[in-house]
Protein backbone atom coordinates (compact mmCIF):
# COMPACT_ATOMS: atom_id res chain seq x y z
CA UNK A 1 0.00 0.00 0.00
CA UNK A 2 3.17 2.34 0.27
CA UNK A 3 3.03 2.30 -3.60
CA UNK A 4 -0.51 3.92 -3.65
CA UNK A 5 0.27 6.44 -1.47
CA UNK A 6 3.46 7.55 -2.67
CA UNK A 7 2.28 7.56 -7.02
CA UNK A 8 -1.30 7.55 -8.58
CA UNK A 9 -0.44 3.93 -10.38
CA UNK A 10 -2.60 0.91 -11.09
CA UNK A 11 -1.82 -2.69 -10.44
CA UNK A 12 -1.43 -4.89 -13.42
CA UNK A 13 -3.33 -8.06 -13.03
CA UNK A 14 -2.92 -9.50 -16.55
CA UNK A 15 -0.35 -8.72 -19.58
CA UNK A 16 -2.43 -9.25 -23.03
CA UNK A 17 0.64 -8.45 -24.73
CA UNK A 18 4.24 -6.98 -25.14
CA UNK A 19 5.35 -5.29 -28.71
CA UNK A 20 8.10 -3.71 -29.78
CA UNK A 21 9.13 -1.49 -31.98
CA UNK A 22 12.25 0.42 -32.47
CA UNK A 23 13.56 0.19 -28.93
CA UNK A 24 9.93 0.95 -27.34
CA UNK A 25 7.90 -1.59 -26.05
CA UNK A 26 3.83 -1.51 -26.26
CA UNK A 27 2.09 -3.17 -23.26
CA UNK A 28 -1.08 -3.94 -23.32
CA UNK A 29 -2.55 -5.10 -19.79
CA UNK A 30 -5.47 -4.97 -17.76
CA UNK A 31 -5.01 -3.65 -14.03
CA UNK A 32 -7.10 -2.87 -11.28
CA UNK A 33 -8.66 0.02 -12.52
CA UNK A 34 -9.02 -1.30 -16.08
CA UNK A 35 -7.79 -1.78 -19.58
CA UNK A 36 -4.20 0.32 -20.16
CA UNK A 37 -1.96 -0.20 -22.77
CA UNK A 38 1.53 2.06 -22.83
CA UNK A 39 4.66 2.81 -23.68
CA UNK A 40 7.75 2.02 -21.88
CA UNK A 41 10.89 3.64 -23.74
CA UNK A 42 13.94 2.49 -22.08
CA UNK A 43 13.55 -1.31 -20.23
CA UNK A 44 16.78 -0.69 -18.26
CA UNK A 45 15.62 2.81 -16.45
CA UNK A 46 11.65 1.97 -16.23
CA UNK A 47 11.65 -1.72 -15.42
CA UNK A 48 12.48 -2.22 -12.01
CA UNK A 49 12.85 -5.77 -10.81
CA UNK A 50 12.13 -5.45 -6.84
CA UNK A 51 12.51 -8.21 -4.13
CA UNK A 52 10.10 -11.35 -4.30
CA UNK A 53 8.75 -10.87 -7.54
CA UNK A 54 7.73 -7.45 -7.25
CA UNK A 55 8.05 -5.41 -10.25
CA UNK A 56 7.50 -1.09 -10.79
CA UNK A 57 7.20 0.11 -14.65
CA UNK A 58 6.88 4.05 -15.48
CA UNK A 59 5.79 4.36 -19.27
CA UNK A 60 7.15 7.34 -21.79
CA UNK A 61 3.93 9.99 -19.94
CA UNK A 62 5.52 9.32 -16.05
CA UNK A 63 2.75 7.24 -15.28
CA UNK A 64 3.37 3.91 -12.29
CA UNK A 65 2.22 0.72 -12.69
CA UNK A 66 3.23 -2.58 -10.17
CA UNK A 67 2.95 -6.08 -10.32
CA UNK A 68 3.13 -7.23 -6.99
CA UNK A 69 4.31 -10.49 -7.69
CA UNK A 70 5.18 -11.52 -10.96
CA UNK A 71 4.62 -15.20 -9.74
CA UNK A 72 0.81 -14.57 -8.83
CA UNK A 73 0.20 -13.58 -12.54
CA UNK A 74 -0.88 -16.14 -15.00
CA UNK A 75 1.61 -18.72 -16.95
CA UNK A 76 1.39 -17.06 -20.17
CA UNK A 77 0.97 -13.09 -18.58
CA UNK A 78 4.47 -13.97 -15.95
CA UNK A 79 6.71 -15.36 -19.77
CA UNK A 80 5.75 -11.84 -21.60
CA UNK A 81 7.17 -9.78 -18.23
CA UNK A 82 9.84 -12.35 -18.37
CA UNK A 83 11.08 -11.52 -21.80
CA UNK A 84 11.27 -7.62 -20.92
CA UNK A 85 13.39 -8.25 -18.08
């Protein structure tokens, strides 16, 4: 709950997909306050792998989004996350 109260960010519960193109990646998710799909522009800066699975993205507009554990998400949602890490 720290992360709510520090950021306005959603919670991604599923990962429909993962694109790229030129060096940006396209996410398309759902989270807990709905569909969101965004750009994340450099993996290395705005993918940060935390402690037990936790993960904190900021796409190309500043905006948060966590997965709280990467191992709670579904088979096929946790192997696109996987490949951007």
């Amino acid at each position: 709950m720290l992360f709510r109260s520090m950021y306005f960010g959603a919670v991604i519960t599923e990962v429909y997909s993962i694109t790229e193109t030129m060096g940006v990646s396209l996410w398309a998710v759902m989270t807990d306050r709905g569909y969101a799909a965004f750009e994340v522009v450099d993996r290395e800066r705005h993918i940060r792998l935390l402690p037990n699975g936790r993960f904190l993205i900021t796409d190309a507009d500043g905006n948060r989004f966590e997965i709280p554990c990467v191992y709670a998400l579904s088979e096929r949602s946790r192997a696109l996350v996987e490949t951007e890490t």
